[in-house]
Protein backbone atom coordinates (compact mmCIF):
# COMPACT_ATOMS: atom_id res chain seq x y z
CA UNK A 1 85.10 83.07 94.02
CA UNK A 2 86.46 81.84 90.70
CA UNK A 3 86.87 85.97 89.82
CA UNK A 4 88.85 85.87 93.29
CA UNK A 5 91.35 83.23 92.44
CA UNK A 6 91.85 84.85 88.86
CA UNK A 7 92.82 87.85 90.89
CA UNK A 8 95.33 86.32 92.75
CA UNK A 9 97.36 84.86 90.10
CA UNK A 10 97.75 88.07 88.92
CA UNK A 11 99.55 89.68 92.26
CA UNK A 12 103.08 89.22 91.53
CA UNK A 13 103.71 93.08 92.24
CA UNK A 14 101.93 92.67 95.48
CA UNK A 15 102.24 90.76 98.57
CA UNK A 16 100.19 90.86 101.68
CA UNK A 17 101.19 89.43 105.05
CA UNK A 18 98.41 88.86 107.48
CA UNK A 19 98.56 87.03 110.78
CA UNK A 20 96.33 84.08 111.27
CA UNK A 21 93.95 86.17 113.25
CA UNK A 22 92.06 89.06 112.32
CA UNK A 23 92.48 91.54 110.73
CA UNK A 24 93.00 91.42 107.28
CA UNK A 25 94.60 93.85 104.95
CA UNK A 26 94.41 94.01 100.96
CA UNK A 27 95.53 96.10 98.14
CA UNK A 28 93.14 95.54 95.16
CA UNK A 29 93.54 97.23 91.46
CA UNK A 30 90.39 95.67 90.61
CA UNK A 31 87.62 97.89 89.25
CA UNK A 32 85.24 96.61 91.47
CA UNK A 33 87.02 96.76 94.31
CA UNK A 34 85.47 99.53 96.16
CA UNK A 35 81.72 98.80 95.20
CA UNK A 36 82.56 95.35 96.67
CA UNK A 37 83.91 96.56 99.64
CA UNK A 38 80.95 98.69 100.10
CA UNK A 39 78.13 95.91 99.73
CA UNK A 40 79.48 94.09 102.66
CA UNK A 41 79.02 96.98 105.21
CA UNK A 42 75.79 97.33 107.06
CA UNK A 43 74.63 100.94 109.05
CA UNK A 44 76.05 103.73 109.20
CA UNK A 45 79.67 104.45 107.52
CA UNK A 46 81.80 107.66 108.42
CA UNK A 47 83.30 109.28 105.20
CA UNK A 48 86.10 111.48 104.00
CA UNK A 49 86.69 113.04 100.36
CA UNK A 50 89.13 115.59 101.35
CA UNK A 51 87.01 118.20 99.65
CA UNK A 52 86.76 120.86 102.56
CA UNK A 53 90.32 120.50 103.42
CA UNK A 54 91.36 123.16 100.21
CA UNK A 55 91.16 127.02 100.92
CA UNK A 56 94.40 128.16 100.67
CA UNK A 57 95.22 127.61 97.06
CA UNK A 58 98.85 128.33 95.59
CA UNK A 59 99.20 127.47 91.80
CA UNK A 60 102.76 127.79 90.98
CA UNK A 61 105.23 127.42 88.10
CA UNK A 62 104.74 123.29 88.39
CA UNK A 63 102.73 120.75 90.66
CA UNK A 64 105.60 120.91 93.19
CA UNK A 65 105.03 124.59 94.04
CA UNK A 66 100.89 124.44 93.63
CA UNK A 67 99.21 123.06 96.20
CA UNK A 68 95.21 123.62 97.69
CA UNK A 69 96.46 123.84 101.57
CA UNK A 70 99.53 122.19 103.13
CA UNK A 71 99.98 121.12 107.18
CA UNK A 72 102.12 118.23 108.94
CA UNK A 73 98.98 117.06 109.73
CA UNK A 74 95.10 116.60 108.95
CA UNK A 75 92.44 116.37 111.12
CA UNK A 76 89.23 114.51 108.98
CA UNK A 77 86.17 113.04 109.80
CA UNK A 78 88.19 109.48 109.75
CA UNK A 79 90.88 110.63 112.02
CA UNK A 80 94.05 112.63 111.79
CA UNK A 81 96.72 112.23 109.26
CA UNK A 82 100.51 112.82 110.15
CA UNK A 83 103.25 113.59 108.25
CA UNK A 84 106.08 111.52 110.24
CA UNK A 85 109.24 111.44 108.18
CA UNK A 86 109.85 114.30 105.73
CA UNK A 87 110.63 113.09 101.77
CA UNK A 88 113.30 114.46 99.27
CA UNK A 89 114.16 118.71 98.89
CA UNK A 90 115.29 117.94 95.04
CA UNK A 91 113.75 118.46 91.87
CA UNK A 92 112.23 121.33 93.51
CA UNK A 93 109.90 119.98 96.16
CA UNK A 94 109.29 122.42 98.33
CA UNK A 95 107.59 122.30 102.16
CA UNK A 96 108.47 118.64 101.91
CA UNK A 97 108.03 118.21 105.59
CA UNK A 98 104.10 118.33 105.09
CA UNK A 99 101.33 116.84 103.42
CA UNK A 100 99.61 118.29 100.97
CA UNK A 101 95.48 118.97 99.94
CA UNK A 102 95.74 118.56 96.15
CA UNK A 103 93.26 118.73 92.92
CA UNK A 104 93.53 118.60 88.99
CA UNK A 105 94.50 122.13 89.10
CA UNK A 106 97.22 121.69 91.63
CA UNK A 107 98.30 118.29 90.06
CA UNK A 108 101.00 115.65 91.50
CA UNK A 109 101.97 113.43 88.56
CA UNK A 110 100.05 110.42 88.68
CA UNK A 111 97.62 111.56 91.19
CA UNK A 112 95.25 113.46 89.64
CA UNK A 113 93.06 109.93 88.53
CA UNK A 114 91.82 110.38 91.95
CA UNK A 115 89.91 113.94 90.63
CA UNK A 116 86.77 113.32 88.75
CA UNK A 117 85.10 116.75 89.20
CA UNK A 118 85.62 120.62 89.58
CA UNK A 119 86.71 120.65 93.39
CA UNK A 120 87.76 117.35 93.93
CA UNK A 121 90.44 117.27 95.98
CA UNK A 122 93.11 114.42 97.60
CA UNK A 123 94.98 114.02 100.61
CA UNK A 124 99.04 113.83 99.17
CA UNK A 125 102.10 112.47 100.65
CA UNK A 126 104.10 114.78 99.21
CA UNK A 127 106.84 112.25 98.60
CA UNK A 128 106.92 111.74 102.60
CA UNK A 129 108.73 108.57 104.15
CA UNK A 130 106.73 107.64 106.40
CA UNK A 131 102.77 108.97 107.46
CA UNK A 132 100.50 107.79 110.06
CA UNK A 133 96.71 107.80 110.00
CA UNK A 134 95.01 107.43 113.30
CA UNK A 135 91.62 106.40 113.08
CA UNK A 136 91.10 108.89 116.15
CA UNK A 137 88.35 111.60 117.00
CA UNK A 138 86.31 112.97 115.84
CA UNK A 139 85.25 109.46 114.33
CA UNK A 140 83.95 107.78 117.66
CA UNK A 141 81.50 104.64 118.29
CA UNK A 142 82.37 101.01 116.83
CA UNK A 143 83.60 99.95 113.33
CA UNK A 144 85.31 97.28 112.13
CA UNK A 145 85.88 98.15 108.64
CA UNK A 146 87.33 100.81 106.34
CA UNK A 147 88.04 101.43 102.52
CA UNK A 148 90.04 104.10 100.36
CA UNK A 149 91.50 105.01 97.34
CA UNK A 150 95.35 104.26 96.89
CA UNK A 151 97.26 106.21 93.87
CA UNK A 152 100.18 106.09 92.20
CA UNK A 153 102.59 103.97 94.35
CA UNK A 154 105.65 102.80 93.81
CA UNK A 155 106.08 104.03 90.58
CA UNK A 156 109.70 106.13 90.91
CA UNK A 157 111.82 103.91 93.13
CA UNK A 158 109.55 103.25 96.64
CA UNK A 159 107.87 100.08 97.98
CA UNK A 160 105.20 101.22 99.96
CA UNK A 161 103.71 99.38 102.84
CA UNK A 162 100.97 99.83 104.67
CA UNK A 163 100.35 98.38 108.65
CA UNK A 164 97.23 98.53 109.93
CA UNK A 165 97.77 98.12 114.13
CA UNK A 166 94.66 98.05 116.71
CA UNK A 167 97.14 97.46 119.99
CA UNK A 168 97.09 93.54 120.13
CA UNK A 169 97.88 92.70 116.20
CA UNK A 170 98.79 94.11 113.42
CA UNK A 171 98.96 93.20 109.50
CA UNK A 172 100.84 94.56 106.38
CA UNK A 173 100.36 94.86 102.83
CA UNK A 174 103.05 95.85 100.35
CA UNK A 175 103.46 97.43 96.37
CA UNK A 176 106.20 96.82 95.04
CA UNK A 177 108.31 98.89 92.77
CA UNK A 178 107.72 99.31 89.57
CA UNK A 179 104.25 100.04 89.35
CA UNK A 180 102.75 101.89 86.44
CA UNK A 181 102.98 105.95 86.78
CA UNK A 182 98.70 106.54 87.89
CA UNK A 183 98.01 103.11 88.91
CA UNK A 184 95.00 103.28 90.91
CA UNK A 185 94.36 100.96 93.74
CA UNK A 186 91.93 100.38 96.09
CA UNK A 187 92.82 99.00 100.09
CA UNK A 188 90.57 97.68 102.63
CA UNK A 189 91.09 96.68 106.35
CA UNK A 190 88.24 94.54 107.58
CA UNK A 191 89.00 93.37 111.98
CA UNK A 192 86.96 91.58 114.24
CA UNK A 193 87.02 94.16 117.00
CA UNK A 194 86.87 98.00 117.01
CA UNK A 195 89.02 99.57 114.84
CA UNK A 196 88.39 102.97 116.39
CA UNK A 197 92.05 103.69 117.74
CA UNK A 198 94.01 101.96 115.70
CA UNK A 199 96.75 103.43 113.73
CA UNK A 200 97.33 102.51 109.38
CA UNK A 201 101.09 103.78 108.42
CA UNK A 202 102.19 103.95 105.16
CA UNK A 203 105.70 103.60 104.75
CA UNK A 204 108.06 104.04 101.71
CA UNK A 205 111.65 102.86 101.49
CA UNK A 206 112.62 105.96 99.78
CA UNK A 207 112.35 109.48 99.71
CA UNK A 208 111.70 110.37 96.23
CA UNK A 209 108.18 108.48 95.36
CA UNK A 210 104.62 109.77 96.43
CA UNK A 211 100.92 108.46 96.47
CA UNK A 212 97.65 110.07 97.09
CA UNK A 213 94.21 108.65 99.37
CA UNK A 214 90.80 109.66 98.42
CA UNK A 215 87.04 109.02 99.49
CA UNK A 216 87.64 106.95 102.43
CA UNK A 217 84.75 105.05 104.10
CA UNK A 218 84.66 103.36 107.58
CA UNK A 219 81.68 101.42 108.37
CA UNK A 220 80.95 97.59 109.54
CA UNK A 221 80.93 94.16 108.56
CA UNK A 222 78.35 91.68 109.84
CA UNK A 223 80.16 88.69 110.91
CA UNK A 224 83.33 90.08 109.67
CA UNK A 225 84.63 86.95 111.67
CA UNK A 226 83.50 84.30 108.95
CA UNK A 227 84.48 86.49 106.26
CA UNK A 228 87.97 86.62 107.80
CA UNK A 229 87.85 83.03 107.89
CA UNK A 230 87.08 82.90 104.38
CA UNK A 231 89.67 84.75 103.10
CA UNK A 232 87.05 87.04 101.79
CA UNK A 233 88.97 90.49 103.05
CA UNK A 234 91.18 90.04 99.99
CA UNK A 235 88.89 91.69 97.70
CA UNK A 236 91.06 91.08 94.93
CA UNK A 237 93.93 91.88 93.02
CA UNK A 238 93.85 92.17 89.31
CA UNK A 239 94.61 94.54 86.67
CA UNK A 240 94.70 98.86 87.09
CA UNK A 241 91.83 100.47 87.00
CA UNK A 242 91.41 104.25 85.69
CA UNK A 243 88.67 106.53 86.77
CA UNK A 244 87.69 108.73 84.00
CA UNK A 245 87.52 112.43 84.95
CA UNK A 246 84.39 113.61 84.42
């Protein structure tokens, strides 16, 4: 706990709003975010690493005309991904009314942290205003929990925030502008009911600033109700952490 309260003194470029109920939303840059995320789930877990979503390759002049496969939206294992509202034309972003598959090779600046390996590729906004992820087939059955990578936000001129929304509540988490250029975060979303057809949007306030989402797990919480009540869904939020690329 004591590591949990450091963490939140240190969250002045982040603010989370949750209601008093369930669920509970959090942006951590701790480096231990994930693998603490991860011992609290129990059974099976549903994930996506974006990695079979490539195939159509085009590596142009820069990283805004190279991308591994572009659509409006992504169907994945966790649901399908929407690109709602279309980001800025200028400083030559092209097919900026869809999301992108990217990798090291492709490159977004800032992004690529989220590629550790030959092949391992992202799901990018593209600079997009607004995307919606709905936790929707093919990921069936009952989960209460899910965790992903979060990079580069809110480092040109955006706040980003993120709702999470199951039909009867819904929470928010925020970064604020300026964040460091390849900041890597990680966010969880831990409810006390299904979250199975819910929707998590991610919403900038401008057109100009993008992020990337990597290796995405949805599993379950025992007794996610007492953890709620805890607090213990904010998994922290301290300093950046960097992946090295391997």
């Amino acid at each position: 706990m004591k590591s949990l309260f450091k963490t939140l003194l240190a969250s002045s470029a982040l603010a989370a709003a949750t209601a008093s109920a369930a669920p509970v939303i959090s942006i951590s840059f701790d480096p231990n975010a994930e693998a603490d995320f991860l011992a609290l789930l129990n059974g099976p877990t549903v994930v996506e690493n974006f990695d079979s979503l490539g195939g159509s390759p085009v590596y142009g002049v820069d990283d805004h005309h190279s991308w591994e496969s572009k659509s409006v939206s992504y169907v994945t294992n966790v649901g399908t991904f929407t690109l709602v509202e279309a980001g800025q034309t200028t400083d030559g972003n092209v097919h900026n009314d869809e999301l992108m598959i990217e990798s090291a090779d492709t490159g977004e600046d800032g992004r690529e942290i989220l590629s550790n390996y030959a092949g391992d590729l992202w799901l990018d906004s593209n600079d997009a205003k607004k995307v919606e992820w709905s936790l929707s087939a093919p990921l069936s059955g009952y989960f209460n929990a899910f965790g992903f990578y979060l990079a580069d936000p809110s480092d040109v001129s955006a706040n980003l925030t993120l709702t999470f929304a199951d039909g009867s509540s819904s929470v928010s988490a925020t970064t604020f502008y300026k964040l460091p250029n390849a900041s890597l975060g990680y966010v969880t979303v831990i409810s006390d009911k299904n979250i199975v057809g819910a929707t998590l949007t991610f919403l900038n306030t401008t057109k100009n600033d993008g992020w990337g989402i990597d290796d995405v797990t949805v599993g379950n919480v025992p007794e996610p109700g007492t953890l709620l009540l805890m607090g213990l869904g904010l998994l922290g939020l301290g300093a950046a952490r960097r992946r090295l690329a391997a």
